[in-house]
N, C-alpha and C. Protein backbone atom coordinates (compact mmCIF):
# COMPACT_ATOMS: atom_id res chain seq x y z
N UNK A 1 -15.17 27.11 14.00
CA UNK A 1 -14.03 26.48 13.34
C UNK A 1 -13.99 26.97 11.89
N UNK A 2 -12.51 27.57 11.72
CA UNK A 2 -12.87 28.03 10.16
C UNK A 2 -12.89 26.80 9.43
N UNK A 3 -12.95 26.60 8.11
CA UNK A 3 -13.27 25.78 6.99
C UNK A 3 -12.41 24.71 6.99
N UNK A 4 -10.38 25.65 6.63
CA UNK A 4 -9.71 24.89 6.33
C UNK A 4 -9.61 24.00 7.59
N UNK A 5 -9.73 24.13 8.80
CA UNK A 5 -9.75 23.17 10.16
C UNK A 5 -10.46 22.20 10.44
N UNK A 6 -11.66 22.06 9.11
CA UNK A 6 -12.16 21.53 9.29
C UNK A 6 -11.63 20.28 8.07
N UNK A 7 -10.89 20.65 7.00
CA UNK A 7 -10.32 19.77 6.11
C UNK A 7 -9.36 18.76 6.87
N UNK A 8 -8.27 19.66 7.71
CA UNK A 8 -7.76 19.04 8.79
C UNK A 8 -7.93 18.11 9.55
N UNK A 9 -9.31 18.10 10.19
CA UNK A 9 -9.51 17.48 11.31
C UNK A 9 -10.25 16.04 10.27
N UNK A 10 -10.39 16.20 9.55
CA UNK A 10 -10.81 14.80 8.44
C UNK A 10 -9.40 14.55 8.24
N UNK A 11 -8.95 14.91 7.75
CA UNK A 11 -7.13 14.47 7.29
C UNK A 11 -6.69 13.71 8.57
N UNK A 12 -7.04 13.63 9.68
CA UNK A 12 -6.50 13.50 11.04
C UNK A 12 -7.53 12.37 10.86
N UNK A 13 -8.63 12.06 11.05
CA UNK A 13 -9.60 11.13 11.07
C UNK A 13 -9.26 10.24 9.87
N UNK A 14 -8.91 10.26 8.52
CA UNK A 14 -8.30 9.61 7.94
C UNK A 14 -6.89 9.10 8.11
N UNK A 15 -6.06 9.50 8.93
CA UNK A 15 -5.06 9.04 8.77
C UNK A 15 -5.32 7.89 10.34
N UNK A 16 -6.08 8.47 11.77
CA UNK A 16 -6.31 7.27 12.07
C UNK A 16 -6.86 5.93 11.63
N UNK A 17 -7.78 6.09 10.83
CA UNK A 17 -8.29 5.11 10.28
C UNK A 17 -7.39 4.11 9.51
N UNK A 18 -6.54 5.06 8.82
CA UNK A 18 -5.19 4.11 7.90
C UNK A 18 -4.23 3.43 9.00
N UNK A 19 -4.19 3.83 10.31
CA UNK A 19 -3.37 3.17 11.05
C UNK A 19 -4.34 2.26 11.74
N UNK A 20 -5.44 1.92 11.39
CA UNK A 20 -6.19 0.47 12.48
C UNK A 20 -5.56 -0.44 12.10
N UNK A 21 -5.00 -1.26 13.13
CA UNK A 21 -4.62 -2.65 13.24
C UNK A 21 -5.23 -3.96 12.44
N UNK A 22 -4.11 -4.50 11.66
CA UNK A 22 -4.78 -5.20 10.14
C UNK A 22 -5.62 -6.02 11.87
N UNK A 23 -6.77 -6.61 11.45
CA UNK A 23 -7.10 -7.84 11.65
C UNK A 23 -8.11 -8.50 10.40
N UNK A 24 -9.12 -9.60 11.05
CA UNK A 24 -9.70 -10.52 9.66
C UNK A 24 -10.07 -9.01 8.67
N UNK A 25 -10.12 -9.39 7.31
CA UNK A 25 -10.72 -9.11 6.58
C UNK A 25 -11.06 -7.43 6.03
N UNK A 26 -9.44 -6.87 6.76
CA UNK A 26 -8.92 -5.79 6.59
C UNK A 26 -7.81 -5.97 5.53
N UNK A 27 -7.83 -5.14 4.22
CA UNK A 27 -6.89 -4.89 3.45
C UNK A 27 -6.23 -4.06 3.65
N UNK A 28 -4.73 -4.39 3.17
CA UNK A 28 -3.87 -2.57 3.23
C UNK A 28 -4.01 -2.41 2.34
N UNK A 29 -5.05 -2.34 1.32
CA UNK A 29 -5.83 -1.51 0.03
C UNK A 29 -5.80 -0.64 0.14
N UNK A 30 -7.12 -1.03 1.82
CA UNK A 30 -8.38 0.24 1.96
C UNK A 30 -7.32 0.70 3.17
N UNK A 31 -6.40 0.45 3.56
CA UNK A 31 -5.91 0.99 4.46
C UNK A 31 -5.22 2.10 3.56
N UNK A 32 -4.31 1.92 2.82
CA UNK A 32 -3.73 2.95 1.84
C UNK A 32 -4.55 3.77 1.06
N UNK A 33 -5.36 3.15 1.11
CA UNK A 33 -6.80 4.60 0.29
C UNK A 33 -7.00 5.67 1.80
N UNK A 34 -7.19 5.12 3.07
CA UNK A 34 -6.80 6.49 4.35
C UNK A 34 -5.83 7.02 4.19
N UNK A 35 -4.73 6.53 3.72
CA UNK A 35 -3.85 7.45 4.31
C UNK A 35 -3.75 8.34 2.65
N UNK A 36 -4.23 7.91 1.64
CA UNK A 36 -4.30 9.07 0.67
C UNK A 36 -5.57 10.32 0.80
N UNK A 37 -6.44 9.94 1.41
CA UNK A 37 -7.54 10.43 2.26
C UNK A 37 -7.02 11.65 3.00
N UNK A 38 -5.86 11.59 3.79
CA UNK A 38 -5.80 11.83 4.79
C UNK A 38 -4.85 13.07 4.40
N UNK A 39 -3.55 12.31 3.17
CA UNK A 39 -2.94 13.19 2.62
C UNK A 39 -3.76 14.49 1.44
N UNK A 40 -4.66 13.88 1.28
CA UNK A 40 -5.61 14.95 0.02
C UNK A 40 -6.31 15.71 1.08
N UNK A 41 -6.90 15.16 2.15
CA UNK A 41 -7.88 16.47 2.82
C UNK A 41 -6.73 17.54 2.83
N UNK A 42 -5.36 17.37 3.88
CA UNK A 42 -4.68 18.20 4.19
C UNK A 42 -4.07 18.94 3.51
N UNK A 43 -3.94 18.47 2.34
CA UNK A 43 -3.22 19.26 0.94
C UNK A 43 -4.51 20.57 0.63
N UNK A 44 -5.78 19.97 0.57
CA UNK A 44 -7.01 20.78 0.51
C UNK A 44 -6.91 22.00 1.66
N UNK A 45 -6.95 21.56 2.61
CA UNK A 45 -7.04 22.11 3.91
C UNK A 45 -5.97 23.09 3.93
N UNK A 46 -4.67 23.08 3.16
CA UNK A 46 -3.65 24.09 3.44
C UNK A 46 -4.01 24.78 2.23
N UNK A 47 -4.95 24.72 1.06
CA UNK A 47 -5.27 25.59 0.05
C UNK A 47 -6.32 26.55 0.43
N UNK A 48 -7.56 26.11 1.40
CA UNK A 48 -8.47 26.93 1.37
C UNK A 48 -7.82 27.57 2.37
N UNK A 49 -6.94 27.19 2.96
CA UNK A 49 -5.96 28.18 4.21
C UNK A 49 -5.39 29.50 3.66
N UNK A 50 -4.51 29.32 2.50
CA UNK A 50 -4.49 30.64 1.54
C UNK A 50 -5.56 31.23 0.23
N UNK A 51 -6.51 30.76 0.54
CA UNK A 51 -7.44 31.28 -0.23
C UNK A 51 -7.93 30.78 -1.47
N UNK A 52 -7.64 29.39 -1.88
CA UNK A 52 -7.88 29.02 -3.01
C UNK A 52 -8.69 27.91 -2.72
N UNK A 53 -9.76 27.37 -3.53
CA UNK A 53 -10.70 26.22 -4.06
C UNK A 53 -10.21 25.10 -4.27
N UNK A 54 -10.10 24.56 -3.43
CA UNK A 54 -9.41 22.93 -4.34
C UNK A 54 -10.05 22.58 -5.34
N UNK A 55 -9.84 21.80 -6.30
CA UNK A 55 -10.35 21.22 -7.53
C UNK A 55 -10.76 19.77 -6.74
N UNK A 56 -11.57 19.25 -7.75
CA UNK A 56 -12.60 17.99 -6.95
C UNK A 56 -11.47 17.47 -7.71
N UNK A 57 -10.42 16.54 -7.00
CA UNK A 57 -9.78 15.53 -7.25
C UNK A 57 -8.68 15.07 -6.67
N UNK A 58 -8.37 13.90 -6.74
CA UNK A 58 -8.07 12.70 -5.60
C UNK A 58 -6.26 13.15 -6.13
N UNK A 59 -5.83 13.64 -6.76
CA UNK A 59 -4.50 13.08 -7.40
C UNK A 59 -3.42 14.77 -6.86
N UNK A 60 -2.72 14.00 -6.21
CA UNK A 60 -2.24 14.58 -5.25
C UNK A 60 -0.83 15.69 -5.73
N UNK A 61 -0.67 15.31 -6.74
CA UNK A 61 0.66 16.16 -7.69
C UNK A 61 -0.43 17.04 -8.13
N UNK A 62 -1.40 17.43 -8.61
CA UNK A 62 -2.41 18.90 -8.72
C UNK A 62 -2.34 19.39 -8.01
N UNK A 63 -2.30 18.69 -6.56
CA UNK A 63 -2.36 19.58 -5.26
C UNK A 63 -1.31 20.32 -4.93
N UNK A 64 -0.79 19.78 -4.92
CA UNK A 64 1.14 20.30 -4.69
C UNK A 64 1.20 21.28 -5.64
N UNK A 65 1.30 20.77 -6.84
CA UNK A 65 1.40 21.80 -7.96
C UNK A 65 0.65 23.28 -7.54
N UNK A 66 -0.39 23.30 -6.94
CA UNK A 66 -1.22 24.38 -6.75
C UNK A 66 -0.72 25.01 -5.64
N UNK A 67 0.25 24.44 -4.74
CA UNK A 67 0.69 24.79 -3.18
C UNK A 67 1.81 25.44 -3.81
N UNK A 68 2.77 25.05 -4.89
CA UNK A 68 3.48 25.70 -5.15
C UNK A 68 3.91 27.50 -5.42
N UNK A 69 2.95 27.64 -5.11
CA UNK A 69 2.42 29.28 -5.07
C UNK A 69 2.57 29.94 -4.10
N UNK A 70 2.52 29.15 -3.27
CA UNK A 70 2.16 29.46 -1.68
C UNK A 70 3.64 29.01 -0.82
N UNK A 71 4.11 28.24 -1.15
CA UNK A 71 5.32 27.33 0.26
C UNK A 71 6.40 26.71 -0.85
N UNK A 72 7.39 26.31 -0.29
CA UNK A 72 8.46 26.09 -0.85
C UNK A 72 7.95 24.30 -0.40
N UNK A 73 7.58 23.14 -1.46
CA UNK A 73 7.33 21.97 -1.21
C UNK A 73 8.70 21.15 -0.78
N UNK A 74 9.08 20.59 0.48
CA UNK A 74 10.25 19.66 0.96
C UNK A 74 9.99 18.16 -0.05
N UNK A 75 11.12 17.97 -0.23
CA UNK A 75 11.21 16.48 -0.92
C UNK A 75 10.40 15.23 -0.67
N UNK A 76 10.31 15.09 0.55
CA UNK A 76 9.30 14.68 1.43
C UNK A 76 8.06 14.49 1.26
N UNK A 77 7.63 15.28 1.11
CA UNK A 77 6.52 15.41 1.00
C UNK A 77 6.04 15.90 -0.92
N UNK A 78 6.57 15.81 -2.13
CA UNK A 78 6.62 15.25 -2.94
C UNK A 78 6.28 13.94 -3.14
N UNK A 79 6.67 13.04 -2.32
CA UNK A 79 7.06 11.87 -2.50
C UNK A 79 5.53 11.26 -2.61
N UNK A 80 4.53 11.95 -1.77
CA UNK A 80 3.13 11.99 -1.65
C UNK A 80 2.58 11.90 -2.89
N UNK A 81 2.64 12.13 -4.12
CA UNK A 81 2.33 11.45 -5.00
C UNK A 81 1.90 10.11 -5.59
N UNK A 82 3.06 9.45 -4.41
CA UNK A 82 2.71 8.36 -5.18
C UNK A 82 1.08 7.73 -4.34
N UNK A 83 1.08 8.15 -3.26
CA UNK A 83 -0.06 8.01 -2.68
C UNK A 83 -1.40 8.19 -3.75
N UNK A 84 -2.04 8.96 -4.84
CA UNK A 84 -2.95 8.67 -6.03
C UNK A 84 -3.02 7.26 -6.31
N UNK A 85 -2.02 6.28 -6.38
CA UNK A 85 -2.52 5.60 -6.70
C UNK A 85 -3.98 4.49 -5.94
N UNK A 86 -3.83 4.87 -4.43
CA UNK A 86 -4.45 4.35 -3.98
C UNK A 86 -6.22 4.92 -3.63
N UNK A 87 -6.25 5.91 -4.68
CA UNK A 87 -7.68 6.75 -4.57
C UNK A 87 -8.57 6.10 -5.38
N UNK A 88 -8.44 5.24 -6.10
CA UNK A 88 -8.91 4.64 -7.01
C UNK A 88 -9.01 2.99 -7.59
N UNK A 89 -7.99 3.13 -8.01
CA UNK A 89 -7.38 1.93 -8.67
C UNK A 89 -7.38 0.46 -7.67
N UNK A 90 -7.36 1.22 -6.06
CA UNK A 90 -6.90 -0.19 -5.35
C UNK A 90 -8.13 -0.34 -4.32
N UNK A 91 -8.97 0.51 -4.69
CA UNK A 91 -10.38 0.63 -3.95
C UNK A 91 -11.20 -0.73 -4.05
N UNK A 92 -11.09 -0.90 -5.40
CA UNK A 92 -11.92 -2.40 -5.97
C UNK A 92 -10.86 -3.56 -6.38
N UNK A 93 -11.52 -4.26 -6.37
CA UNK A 93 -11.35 -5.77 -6.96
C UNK A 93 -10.70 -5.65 -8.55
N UNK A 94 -9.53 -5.88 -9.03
CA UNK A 94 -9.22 -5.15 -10.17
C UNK A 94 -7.78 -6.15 -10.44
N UNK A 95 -7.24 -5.21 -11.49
CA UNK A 95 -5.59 -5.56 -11.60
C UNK A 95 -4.42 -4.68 -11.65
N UNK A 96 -4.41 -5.47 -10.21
CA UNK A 96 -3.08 -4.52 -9.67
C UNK A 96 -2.56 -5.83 -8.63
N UNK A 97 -1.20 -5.39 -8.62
CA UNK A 97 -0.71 -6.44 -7.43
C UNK A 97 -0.88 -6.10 -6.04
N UNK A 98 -1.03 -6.82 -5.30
CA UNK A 98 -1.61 -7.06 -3.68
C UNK A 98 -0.47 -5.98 -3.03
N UNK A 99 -1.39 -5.45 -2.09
CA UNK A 99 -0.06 -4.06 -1.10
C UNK A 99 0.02 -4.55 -0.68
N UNK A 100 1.82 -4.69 -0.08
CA UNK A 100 2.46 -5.47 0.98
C UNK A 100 2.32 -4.23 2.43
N UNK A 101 2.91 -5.24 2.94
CA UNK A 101 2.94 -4.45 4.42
C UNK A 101 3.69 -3.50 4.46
N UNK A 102 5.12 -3.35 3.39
CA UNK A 102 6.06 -2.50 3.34
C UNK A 102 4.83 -0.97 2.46
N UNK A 103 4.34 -1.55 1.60
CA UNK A 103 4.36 -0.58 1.02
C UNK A 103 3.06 0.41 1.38
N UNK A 104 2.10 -0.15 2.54
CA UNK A 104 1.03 -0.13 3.38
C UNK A 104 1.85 1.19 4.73
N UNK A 105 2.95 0.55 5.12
CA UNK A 105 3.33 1.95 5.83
C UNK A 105 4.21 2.60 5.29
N UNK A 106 4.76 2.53 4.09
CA UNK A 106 5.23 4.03 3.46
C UNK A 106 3.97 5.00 3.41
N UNK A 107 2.75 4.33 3.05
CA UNK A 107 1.65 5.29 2.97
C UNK A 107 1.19 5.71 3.99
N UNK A 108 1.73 5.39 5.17
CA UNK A 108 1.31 5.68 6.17
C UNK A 108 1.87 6.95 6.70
N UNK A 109 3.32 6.44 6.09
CA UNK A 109 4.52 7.82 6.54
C UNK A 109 4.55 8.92 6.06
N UNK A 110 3.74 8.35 4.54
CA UNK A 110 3.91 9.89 3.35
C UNK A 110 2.55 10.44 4.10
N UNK A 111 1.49 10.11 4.70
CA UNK A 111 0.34 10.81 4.94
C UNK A 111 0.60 11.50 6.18
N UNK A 112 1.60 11.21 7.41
CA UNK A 112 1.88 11.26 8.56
C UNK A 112 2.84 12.50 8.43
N UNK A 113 3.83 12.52 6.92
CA UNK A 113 4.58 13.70 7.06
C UNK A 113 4.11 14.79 6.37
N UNK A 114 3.16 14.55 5.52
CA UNK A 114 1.91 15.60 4.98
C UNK A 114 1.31 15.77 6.09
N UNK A 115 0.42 15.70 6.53
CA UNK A 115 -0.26 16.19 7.87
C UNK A 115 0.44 17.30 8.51
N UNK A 116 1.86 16.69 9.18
CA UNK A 116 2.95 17.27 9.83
C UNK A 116 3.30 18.82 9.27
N UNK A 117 3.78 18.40 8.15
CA UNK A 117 4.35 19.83 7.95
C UNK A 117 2.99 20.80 7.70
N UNK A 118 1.91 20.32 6.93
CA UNK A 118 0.90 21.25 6.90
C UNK A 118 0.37 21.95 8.44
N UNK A 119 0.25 20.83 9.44
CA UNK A 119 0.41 21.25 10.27
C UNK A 119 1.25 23.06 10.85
N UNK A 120 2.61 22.17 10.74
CA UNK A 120 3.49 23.61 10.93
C UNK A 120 2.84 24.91 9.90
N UNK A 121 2.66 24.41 8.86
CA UNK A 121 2.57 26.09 8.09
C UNK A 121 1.55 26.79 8.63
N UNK A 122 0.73 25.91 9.10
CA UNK A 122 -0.50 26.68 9.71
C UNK A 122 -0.83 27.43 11.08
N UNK A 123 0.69 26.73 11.96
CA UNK A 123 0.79 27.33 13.38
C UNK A 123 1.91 27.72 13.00
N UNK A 124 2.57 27.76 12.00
CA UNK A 124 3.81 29.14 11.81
C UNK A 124 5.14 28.47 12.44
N UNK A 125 5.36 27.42 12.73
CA UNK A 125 5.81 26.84 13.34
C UNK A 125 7.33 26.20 12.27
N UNK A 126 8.85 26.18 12.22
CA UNK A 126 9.57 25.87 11.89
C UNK A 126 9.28 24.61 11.05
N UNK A 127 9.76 24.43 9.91
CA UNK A 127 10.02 23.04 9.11
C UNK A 127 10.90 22.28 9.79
N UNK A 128 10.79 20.94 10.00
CA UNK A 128 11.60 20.28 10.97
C UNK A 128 12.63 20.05 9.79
């Protein structure tokens, strides 16, 4: 398995994890920290795909910024940004306001359509 497939297949393992079913004593914190998980491996995973080093860090507009070299970024998947906030800040016990359920599967969607298209660039496969 080359390298970047292997960033992938964590990006995929994180993003199931962001979709487990709330029950007791599950936050959509830590659920939204997977699916930024999930969106950063794959952002990684499509860099070492063209040849570059990711930088050790969670914040997902570096990443893009750095893809920009490489692929024409869809709006869409921009939007993945806002996903950083949950690498950190909502990990712990802190001050920030509580993630709702709404805003628990936007992160779900922004990690689901990152995956996706990285996906395609890598099997060559049309932008939907």
């Amino acid at each position: 398995m080359a390298r970047y497939e292997e960033w992938i297949e964590r990006a995929k393992s994180n993003l199931e994890l962001a979709q487990t079913k709330i029950i007791r004593h599950i936050y959509y914190e830590d659920l939204c920290y997977q699916s930024q998980q999930a969106a950063e491996k794959a952002l990684k995973g499509l860099l070492i795909y063209y040849g570059v080093e990711p930088e050790f860090t969670h914040n997902i507009e570096i990443l893009l910024n750095k893809l920009k070299a490489f692929a024409d970024i869809p709006e869409n998947i921009k939007e993945a940004v806002q996903l950083t906030i949950y690498a950190v800040q909502t990990r712990y016990p802190g001050e920030y306001d509580e993630i709702t359920k709404e805003e628990y599967e936007k992160s779900v969607k922004m990690a689901k359509d990152c995956l996706n298209w990285i996906e395609n660039k890598l099997t060559g496969k049309s932008e939907p």
